[in-house]
Protein backbone atom coordinates (compact mmCIF):
# COMPACT_ATOMS: atom_id res chain seq x y z
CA UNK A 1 0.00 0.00 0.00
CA UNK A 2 1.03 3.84 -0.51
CA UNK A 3 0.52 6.78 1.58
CA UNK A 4 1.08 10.24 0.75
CA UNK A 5 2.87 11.09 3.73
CA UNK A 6 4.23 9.40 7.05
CA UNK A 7 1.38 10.39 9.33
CA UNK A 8 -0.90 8.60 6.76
CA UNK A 9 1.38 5.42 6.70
CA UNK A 10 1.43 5.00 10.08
CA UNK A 11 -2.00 5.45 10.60
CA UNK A 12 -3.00 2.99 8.08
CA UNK A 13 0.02 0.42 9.66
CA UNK A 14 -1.82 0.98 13.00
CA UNK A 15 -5.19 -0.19 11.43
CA UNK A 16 -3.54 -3.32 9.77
CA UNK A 17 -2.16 -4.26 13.18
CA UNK A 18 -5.84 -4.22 14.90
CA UNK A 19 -7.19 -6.64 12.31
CA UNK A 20 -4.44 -8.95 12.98
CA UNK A 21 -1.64 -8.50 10.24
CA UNK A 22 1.79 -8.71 12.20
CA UNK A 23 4.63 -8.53 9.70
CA UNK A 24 4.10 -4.75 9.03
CA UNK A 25 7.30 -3.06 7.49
CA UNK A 26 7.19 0.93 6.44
CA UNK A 27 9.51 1.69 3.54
CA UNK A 28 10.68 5.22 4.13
CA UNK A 29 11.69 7.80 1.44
CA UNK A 30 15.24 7.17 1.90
CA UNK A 31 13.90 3.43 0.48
CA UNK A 32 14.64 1.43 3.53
CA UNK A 33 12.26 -0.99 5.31
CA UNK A 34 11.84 0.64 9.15
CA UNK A 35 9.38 -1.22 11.70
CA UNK A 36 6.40 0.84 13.14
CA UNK A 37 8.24 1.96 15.75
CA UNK A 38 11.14 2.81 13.99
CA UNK A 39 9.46 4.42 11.71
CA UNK A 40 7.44 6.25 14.37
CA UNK A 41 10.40 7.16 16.29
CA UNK A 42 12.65 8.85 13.63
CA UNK A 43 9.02 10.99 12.10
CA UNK A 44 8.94 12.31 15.66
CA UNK A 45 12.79 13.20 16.05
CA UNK A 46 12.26 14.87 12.67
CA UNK A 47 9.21 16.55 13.59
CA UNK A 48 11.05 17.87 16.45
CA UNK A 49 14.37 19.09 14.94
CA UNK A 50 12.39 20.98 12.21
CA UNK A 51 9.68 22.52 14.65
């Protein structure tokens, strides 16, 4: 699946976790493979440098 932005993938990687899917991978833009909370964590240490 593709999202538009991060906020969006996570989201939707959230909603595939409640129905049950548990091999959930987010490729970022850099083109890497980053687990949910990888993912999660790096958004919000970007989010945090830039704001």
């Amino acid at each position: 699946m593709r999202r538009d932005n991060a906020e969006a993938a996570v989201k939707k990687a959230k909603e595939l976790m409640d129905d049950g899917c548990w091999d959930i991978e987010i490729t970022g833009p850099d083109g890497h493979a980053h687990e949910l909370a990888e993912f999660e964590a790096q958004q919000t240490a970007g989010a945090d440098r830039a704001g």
